[in-house]
PDB file of N, CA and C in Angstrom:
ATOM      1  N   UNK A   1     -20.209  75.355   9.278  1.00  0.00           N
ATOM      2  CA  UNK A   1     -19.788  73.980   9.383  1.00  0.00           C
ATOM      3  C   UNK A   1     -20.876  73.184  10.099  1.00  0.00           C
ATOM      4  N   UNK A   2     -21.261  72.233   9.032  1.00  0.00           N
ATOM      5  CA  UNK A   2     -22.254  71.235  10.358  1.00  0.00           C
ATOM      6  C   UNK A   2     -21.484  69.903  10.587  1.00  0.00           C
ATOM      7  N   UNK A   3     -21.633  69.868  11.682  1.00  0.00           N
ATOM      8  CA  UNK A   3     -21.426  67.875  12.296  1.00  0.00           C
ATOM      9  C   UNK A   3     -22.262  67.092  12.413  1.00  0.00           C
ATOM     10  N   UNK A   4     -22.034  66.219  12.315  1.00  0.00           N
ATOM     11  CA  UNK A   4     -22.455  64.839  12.600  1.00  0.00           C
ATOM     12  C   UNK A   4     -22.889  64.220  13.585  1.00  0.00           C
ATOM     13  N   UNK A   5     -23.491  64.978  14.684  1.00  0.00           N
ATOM     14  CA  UNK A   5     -23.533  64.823  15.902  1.00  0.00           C
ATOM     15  C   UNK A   5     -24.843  64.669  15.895  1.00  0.00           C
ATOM     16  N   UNK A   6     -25.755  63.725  16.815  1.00  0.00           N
ATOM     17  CA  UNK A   6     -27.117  63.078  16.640  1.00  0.00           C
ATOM     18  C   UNK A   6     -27.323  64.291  17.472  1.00  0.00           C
ATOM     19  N   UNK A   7     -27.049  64.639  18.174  1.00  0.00           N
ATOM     20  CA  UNK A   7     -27.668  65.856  18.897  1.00  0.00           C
ATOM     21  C   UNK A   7     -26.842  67.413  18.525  1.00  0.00           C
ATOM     22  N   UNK A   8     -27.089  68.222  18.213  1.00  0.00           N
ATOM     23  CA  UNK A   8     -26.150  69.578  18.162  1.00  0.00           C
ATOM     24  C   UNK A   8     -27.054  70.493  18.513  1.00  0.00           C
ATOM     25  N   UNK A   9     -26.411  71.494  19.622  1.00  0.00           N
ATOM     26  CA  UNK A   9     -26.858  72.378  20.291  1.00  0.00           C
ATOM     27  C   UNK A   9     -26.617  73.522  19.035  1.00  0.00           C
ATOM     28  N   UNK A  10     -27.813  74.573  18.844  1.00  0.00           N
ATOM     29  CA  UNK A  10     -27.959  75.283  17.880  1.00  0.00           C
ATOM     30  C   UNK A  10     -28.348  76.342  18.208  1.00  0.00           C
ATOM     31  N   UNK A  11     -27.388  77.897  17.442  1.00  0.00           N
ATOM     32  CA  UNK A  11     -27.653  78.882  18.489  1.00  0.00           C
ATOM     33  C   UNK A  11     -27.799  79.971  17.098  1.00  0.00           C
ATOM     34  N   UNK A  12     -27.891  79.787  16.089  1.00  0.00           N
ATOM     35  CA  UNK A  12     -27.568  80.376  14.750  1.00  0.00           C
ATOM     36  C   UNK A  12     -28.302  79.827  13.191  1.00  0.00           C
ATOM     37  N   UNK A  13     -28.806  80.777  13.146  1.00  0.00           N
ATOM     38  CA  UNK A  13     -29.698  80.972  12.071  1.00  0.00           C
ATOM     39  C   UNK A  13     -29.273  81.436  10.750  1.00  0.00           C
ATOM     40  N   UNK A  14     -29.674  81.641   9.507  1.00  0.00           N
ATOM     41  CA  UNK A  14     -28.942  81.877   8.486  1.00  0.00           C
ATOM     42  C   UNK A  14     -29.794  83.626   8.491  1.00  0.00           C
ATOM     43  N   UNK A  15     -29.207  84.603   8.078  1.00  0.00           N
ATOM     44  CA  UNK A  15     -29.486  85.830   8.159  1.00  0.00           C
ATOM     45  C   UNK A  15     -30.865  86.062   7.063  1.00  0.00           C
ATOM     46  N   UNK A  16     -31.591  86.864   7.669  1.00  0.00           N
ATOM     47  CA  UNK A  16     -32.769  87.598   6.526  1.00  0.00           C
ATOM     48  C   UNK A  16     -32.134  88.927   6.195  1.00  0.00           C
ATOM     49  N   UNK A  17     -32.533  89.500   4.601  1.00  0.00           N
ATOM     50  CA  UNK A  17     -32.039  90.664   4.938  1.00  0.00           C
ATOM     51  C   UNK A  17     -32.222  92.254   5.652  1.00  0.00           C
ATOM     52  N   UNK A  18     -33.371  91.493   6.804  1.00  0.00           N
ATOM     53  CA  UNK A  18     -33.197  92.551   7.715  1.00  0.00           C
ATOM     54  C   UNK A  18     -31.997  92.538   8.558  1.00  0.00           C
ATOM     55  N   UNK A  19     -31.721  90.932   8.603  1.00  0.00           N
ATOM     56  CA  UNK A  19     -30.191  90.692   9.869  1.00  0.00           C
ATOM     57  C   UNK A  19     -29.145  91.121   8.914  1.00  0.00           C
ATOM     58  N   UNK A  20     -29.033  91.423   7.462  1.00  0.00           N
ATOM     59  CA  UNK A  20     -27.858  91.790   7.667  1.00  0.00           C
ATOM     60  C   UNK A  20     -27.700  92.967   7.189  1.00  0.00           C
ATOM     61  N   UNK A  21     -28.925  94.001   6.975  1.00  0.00           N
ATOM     62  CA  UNK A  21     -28.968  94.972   7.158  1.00  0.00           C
ATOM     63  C   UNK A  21     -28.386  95.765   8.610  1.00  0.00           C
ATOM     64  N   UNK A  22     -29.180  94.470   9.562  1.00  0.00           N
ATOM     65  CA  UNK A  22     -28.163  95.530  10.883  1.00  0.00           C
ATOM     66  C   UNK A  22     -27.141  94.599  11.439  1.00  0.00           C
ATOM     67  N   UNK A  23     -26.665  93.802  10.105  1.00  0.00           N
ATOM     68  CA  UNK A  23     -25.267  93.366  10.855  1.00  0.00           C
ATOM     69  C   UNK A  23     -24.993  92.412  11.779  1.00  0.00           C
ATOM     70  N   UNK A  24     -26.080  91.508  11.635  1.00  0.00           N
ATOM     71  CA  UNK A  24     -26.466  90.200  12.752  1.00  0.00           C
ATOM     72  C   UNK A  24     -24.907  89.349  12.522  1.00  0.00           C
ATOM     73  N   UNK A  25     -24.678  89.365  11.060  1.00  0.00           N
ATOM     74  CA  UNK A  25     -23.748  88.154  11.147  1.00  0.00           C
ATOM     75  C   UNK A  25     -22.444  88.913  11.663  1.00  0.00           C
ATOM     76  N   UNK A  26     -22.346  90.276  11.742  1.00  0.00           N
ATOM     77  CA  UNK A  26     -20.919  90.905  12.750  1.00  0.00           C
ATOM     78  C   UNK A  26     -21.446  90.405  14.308  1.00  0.00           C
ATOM     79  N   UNK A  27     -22.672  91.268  14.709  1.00  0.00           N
ATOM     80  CA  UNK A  27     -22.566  91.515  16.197  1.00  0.00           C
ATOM     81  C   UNK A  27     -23.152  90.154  16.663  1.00  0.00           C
ATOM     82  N   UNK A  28     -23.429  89.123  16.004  1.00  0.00           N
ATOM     83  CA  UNK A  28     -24.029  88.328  16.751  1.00  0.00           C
ATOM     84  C   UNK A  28     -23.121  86.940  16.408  1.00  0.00           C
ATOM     85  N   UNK A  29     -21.959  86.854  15.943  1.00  0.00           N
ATOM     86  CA  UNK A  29     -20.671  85.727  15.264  1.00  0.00           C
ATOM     87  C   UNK A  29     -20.757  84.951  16.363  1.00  0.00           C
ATOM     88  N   UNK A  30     -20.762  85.657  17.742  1.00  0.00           N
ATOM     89  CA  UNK A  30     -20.048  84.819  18.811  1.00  0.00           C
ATOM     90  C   UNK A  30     -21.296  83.281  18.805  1.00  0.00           C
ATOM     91  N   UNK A  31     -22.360  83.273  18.519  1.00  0.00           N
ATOM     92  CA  UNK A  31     -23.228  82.188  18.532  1.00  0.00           C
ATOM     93  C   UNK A  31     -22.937  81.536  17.379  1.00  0.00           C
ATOM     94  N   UNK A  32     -22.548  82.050  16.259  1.00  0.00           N
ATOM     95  CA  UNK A  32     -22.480  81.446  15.279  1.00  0.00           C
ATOM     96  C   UNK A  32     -20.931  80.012  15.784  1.00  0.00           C
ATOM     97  N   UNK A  33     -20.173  80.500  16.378  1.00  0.00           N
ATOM     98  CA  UNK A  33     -18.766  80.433  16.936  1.00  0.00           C
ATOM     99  C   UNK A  33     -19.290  78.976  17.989  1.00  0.00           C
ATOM    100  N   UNK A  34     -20.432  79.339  18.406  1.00  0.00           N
ATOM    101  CA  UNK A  34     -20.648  78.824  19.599  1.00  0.00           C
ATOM    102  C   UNK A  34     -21.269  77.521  19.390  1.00  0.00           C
ATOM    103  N   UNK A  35     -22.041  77.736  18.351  1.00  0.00           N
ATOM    104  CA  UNK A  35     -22.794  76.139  17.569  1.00  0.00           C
ATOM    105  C   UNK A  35     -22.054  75.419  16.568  1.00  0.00           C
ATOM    106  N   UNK A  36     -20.980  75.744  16.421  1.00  0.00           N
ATOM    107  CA  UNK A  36     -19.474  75.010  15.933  1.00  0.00           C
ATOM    108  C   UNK A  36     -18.215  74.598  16.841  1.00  0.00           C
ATOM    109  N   UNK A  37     -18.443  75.298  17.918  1.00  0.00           N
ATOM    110  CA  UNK A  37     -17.563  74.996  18.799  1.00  0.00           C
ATOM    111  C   UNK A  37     -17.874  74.703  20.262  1.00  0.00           C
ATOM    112  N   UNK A  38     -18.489  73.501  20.826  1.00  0.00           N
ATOM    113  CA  UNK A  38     -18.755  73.571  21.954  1.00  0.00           C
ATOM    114  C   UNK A  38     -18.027  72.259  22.886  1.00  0.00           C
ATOM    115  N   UNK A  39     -17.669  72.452  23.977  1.00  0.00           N
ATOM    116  CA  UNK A  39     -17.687  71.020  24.362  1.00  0.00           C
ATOM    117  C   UNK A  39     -18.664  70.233  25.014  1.00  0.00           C
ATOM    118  N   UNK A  40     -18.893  69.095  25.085  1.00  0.00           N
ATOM    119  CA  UNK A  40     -20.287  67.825  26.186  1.00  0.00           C
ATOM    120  C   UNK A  40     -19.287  67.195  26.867  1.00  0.00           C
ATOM    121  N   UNK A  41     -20.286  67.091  28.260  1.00  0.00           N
ATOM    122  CA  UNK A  41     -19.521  66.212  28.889  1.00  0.00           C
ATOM    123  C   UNK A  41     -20.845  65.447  29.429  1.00  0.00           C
ATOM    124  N   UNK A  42     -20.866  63.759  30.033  1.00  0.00           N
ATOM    125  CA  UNK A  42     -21.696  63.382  30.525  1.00  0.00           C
ATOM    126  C   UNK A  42     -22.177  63.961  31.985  1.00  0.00           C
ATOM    127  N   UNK A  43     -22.710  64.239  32.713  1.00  0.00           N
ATOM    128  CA  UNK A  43     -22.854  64.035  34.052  1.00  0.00           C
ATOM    129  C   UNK A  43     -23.969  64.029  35.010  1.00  0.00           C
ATOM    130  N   UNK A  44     -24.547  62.621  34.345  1.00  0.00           N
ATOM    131  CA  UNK A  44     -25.267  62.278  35.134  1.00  0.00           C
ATOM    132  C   UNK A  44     -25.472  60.879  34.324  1.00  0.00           C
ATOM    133  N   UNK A  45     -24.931  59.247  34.419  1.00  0.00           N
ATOM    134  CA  UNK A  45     -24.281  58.402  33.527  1.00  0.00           C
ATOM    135  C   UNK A  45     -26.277  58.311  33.159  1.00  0.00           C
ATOM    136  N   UNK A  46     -26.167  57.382  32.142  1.00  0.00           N
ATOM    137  CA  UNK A  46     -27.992  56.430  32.072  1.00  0.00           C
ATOM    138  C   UNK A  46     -28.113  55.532  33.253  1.00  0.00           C
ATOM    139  N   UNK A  47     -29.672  56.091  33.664  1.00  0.00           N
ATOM    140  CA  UNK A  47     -30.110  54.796  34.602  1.00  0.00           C
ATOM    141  C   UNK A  47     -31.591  54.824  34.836  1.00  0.00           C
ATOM    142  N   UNK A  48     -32.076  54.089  35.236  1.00  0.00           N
ATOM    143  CA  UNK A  48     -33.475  53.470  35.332  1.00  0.00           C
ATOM    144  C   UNK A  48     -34.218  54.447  36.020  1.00  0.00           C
ATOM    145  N   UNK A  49     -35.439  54.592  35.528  1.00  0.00           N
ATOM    146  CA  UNK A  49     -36.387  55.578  36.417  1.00  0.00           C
ATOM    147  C   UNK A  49     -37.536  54.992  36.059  1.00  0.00           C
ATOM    148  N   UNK A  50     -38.593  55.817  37.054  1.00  0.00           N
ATOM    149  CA  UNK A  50     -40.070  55.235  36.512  1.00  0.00           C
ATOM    150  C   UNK A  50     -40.576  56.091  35.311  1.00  0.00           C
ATOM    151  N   UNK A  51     -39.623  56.848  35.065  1.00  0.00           N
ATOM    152  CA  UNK A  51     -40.115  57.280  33.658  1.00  0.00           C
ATOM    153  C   UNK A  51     -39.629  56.705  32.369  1.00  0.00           C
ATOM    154  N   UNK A  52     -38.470  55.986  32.459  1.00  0.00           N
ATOM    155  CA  UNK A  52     -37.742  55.484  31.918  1.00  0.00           C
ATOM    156  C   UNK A  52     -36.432  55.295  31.842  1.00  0.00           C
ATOM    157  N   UNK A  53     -35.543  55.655  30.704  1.00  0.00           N
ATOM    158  CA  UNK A  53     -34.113  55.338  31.083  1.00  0.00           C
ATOM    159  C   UNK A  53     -33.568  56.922  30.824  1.00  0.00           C
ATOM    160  N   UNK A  54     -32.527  57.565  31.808  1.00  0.00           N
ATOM    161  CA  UNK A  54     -32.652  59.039  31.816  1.00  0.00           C
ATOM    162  C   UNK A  54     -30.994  59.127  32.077  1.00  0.00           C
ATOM    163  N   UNK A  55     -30.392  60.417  31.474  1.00  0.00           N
ATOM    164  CA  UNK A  55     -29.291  60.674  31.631  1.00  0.00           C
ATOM    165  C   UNK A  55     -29.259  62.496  31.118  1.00  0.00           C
ATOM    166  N   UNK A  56     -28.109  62.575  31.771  1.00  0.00           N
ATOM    167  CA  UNK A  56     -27.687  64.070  31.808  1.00  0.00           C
ATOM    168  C   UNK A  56     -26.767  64.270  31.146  1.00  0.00           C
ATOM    169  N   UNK A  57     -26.584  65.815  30.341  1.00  0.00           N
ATOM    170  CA  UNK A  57     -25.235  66.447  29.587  1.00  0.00           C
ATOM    171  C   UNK A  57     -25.288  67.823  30.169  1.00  0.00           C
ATOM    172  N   UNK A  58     -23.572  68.020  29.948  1.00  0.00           N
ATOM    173  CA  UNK A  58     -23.420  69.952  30.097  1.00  0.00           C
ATOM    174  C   UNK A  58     -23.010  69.927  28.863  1.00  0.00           C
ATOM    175  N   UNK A  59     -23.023  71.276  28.432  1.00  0.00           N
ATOM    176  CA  UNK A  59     -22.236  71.680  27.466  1.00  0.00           C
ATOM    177  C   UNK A  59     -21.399  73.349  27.646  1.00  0.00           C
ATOM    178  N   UNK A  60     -20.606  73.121  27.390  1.00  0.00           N
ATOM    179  CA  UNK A  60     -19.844  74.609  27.845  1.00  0.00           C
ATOM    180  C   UNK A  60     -19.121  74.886  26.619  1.00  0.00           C
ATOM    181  N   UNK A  61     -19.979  76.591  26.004  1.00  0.00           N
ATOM    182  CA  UNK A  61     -19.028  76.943  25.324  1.00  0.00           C
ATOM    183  C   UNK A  61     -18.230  77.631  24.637  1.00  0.00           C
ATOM    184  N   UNK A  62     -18.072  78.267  24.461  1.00  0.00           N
ATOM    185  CA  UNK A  62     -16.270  78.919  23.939  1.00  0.00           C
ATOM    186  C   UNK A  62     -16.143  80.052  25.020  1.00  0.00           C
ATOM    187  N   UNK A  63     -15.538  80.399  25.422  1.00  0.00           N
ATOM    188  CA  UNK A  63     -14.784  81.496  26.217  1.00  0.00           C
ATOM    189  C   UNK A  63     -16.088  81.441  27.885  1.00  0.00           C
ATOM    190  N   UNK A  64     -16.822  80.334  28.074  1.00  0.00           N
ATOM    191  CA  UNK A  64     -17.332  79.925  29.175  1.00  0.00           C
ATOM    192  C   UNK A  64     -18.575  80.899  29.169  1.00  0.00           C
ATOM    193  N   UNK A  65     -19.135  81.705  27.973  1.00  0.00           N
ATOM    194  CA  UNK A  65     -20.167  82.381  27.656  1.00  0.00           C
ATOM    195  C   UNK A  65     -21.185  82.415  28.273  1.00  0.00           C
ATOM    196  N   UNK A  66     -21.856  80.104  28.312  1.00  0.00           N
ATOM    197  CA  UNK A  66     -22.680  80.357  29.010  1.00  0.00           C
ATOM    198  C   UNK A  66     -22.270  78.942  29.469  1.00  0.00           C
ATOM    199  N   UNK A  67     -23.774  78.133  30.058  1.00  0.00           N
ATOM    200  CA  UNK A  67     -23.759  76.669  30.167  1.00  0.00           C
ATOM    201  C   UNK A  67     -25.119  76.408  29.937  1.00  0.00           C
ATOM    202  N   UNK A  68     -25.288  74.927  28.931  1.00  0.00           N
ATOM    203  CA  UNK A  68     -25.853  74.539  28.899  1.00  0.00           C
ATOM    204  C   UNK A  68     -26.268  72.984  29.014  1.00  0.00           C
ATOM    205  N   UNK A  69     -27.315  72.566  29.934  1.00  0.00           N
ATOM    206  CA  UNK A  69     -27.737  71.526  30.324  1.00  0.00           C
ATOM    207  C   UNK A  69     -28.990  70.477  29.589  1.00  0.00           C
ATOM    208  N   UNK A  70     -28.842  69.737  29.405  1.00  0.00           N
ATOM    209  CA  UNK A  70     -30.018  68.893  28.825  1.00  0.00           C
ATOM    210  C   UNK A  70     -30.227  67.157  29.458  1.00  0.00           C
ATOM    211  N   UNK A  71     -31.407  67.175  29.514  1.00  0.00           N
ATOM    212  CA  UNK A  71     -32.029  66.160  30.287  1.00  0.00           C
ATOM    213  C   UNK A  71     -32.726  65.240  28.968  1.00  0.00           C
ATOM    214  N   UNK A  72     -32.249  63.724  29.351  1.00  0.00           N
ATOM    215  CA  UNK A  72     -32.963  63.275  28.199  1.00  0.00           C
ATOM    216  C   UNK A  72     -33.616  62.067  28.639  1.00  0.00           C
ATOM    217  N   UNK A  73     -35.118  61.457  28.495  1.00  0.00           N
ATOM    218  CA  UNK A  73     -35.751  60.653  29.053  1.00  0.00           C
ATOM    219  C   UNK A  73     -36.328  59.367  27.880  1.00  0.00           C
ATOM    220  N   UNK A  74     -35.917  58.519  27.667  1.00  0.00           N
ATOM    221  CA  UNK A  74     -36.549  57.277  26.631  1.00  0.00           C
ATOM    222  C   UNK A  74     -37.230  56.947  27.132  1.00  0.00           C
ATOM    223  N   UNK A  75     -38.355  57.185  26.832  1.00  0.00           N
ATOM    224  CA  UNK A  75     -39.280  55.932  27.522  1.00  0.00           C
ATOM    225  C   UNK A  75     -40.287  54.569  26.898  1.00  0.00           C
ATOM    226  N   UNK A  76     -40.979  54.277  27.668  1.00  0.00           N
ATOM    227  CA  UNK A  76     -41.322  52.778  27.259  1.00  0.00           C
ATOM    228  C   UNK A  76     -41.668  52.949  25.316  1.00  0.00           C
ATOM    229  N   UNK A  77     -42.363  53.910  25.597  1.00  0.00           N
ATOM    230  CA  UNK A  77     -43.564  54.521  24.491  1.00  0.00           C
ATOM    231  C   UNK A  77     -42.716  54.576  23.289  1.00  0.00           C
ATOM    232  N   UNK A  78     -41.597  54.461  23.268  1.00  0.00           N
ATOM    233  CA  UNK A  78     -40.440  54.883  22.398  1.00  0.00           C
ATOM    234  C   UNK A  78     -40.310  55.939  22.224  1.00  0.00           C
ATOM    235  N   UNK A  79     -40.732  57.213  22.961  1.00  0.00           N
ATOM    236  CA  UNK A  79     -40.503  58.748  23.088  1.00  0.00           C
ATOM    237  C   UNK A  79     -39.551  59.073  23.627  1.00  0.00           C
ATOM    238  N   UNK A  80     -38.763  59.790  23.305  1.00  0.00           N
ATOM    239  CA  UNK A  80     -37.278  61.048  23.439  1.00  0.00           C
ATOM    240  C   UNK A  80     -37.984  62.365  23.872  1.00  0.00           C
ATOM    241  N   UNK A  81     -37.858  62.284  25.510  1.00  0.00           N
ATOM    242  CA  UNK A  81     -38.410  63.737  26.057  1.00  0.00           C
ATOM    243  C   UNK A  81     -36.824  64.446  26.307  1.00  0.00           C
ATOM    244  N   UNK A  82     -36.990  65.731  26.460  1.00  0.00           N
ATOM    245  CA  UNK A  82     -35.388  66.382  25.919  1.00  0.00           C
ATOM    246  C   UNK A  82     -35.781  67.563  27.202  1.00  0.00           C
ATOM    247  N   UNK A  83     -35.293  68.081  28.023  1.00  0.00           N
ATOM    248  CA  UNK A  83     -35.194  69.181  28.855  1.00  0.00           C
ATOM    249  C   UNK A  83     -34.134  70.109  28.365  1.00  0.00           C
ATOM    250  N   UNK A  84     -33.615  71.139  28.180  1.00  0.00           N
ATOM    251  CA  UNK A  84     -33.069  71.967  27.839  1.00  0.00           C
ATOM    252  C   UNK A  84     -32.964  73.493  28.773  1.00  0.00           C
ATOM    253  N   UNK A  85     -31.783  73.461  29.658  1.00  0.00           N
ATOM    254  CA  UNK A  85     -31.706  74.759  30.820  1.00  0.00           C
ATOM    255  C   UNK A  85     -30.150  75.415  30.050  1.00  0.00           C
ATOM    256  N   UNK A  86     -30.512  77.024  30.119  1.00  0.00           N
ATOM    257  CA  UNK A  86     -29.673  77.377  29.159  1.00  0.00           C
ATOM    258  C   UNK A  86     -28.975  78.758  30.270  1.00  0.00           C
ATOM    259  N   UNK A  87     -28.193  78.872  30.664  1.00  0.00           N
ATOM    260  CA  UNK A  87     -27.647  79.508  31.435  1.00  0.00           C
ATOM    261  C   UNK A  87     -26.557  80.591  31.249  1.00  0.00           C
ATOM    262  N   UNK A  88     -26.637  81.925  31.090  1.00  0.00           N
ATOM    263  CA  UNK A  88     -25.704  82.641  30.608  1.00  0.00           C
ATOM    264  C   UNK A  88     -24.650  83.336  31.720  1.00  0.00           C
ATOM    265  N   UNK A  89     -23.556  83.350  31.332  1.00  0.00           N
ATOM    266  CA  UNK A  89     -22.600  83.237  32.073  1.00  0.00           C
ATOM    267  C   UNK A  89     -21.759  84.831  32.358  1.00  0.00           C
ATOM    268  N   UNK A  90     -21.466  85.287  31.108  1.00  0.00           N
ATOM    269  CA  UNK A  90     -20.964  86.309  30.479  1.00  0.00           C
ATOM    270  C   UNK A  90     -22.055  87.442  30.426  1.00  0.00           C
ATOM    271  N   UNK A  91     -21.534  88.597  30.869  1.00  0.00           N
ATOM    272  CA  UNK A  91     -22.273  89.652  31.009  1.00  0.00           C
ATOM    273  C   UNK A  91     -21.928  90.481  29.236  1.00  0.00           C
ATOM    274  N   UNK A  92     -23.415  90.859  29.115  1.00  0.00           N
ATOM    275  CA  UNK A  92     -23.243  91.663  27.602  1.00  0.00           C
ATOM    276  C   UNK A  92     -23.471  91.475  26.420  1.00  0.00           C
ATOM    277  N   UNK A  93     -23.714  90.094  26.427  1.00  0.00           N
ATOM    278  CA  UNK A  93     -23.704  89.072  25.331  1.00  0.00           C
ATOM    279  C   UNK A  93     -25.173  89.690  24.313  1.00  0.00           C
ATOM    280  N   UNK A  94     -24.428  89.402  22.939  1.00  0.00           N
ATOM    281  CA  UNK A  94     -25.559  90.133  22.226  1.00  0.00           C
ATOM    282  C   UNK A  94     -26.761  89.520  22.170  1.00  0.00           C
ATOM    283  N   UNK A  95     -28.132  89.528  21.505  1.00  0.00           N
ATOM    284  CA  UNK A  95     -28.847  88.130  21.467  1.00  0.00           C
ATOM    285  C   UNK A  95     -28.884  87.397  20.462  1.00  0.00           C
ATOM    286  N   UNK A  96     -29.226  86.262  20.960  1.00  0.00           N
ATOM    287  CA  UNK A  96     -29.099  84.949  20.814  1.00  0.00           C
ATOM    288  C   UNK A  96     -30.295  84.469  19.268  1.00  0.00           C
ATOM    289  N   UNK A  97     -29.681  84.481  17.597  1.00  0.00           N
ATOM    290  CA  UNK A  97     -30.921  83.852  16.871  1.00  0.00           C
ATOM    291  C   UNK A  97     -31.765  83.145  17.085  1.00  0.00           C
ATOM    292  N   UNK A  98     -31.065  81.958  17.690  1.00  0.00           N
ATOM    293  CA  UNK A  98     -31.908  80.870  17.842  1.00  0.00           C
ATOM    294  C   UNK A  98     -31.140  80.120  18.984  1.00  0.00           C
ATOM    295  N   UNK A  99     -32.352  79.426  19.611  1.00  0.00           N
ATOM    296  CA  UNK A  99     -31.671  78.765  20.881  1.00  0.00           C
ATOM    297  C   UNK A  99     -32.614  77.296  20.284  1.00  0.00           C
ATOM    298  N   UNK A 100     -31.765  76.308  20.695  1.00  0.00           N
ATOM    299  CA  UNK A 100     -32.193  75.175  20.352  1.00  0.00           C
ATOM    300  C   UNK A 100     -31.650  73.693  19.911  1.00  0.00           C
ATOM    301  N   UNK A 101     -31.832  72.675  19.801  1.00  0.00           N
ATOM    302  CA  UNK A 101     -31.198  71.505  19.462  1.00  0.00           C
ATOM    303  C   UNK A 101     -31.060  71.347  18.040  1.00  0.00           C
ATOM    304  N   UNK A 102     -30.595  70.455  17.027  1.00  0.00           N
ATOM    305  CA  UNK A 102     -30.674  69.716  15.611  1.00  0.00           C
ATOM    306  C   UNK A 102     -30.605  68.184  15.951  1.00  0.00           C
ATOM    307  N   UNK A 103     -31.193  67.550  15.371  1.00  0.00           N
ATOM    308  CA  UNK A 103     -31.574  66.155  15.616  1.00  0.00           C
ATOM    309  C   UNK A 103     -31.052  65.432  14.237  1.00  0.00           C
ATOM    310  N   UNK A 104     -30.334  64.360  14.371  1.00  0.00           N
ATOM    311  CA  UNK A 104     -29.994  63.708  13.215  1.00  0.00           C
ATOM    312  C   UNK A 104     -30.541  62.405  13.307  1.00  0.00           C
ATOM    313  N   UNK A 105     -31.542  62.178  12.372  1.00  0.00           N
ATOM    314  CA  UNK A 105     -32.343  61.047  12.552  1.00  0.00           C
ATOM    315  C   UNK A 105     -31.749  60.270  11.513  1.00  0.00           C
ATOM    316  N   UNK A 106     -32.041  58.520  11.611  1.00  0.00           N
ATOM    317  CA  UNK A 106     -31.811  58.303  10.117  1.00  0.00           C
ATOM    318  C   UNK A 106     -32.877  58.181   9.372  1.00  0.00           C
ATOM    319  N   UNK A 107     -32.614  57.622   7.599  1.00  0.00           N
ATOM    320  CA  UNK A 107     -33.408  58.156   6.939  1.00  0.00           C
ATOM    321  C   UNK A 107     -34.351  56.925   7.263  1.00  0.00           C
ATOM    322  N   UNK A 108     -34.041  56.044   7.889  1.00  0.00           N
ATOM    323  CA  UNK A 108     -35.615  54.705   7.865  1.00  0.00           C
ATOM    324  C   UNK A 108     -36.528  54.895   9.076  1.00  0.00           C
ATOM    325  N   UNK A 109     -36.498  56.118   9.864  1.00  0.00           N
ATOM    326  CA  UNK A 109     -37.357  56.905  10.484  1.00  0.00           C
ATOM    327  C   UNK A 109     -38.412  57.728   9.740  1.00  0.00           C
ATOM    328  N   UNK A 110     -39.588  56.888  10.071  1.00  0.00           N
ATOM    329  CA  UNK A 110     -41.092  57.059   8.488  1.00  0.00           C
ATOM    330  C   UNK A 110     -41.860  58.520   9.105  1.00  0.00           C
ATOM    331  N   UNK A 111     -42.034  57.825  10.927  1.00  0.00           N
ATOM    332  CA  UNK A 111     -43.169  58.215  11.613  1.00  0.00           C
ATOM    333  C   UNK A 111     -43.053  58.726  12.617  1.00  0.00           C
ATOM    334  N   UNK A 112     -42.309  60.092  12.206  1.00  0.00           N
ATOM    335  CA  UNK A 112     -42.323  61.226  13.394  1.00  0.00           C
ATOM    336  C   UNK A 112     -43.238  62.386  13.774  1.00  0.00           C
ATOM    337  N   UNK A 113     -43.015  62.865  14.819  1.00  0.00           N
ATOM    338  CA  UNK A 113     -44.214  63.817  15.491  1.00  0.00           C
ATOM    339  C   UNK A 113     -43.192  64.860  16.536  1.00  0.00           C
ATOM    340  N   UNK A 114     -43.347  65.911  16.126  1.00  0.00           N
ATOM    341  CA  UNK A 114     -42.744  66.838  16.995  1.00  0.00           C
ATOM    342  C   UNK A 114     -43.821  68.183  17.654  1.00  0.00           C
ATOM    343  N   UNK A 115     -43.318  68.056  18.750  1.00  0.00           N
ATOM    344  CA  UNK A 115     -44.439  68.642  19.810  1.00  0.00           C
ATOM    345  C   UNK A 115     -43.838  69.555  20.353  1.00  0.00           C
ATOM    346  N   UNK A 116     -43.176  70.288  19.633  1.00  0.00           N
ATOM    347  CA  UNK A 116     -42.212  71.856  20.273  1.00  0.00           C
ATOM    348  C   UNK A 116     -42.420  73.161  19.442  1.00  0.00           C
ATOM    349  N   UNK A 117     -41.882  73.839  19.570  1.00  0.00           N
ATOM    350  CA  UNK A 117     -42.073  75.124  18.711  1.00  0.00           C
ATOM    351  C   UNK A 117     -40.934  75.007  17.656  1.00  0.00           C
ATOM    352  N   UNK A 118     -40.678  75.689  16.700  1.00  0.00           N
ATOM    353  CA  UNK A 118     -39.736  76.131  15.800  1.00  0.00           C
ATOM    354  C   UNK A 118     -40.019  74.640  14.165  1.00  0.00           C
TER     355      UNK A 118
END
């Protein structure tokens, strides 16, 4: 299931068939579970900095697994700097495909540049 959400925390990848040779989409569901089901909350409202205009999210999710935090900075330049602290909660947990955001841009966005990995 995907949403509609300008930001979605993303923890799940679509399988190669080495993953499902050993069964990624059994032992590893709970992420799949987890990037469909999470909750946000604000906490830290928008406000002025010398870097620009900056605000905070948690996200917590399903069975309190882990927590995750993200920092987001606009600045003058019209750049979206993104911090991302990912915190595991739950002892045992299998690993993780992919750790990471999805960005929903719209389509009259010509002239982008991404400066991260993946």
């Amino acid at each position: 299931m995907v949403t509609k959400k300008l930001f979605r925390l993303n923890f799940w990848r679509p399988p190669t068939d080495n993953d499902l040779g050993n069964e990624m989409h059994n032992w590893a569901e709970i992420w799949k579970i987890a990037s469909e089901n999470y909750s946000s909350k604000l906490i830290k409202k928008p406000y002025h900095s010398e870097k620009g205009i900056e605000f905070e999210t948690e996200h917590t999710l399903p069975k309190n697994i882990c927590i995750v935090q993200t920092k987001y900075v606009v600045n003058g330049r019209g750049q979206l700097l993104v911090n991302y602290s990912f915190e595991a909660i739950s002892k045992g947990l299998p690993n993780i495909p992919r750790l990471g955001i999805s960005f929903l841009l719209p389509n009259k966005f010509k002239n982008v540049s991404w400066y991260g990995r993946g």
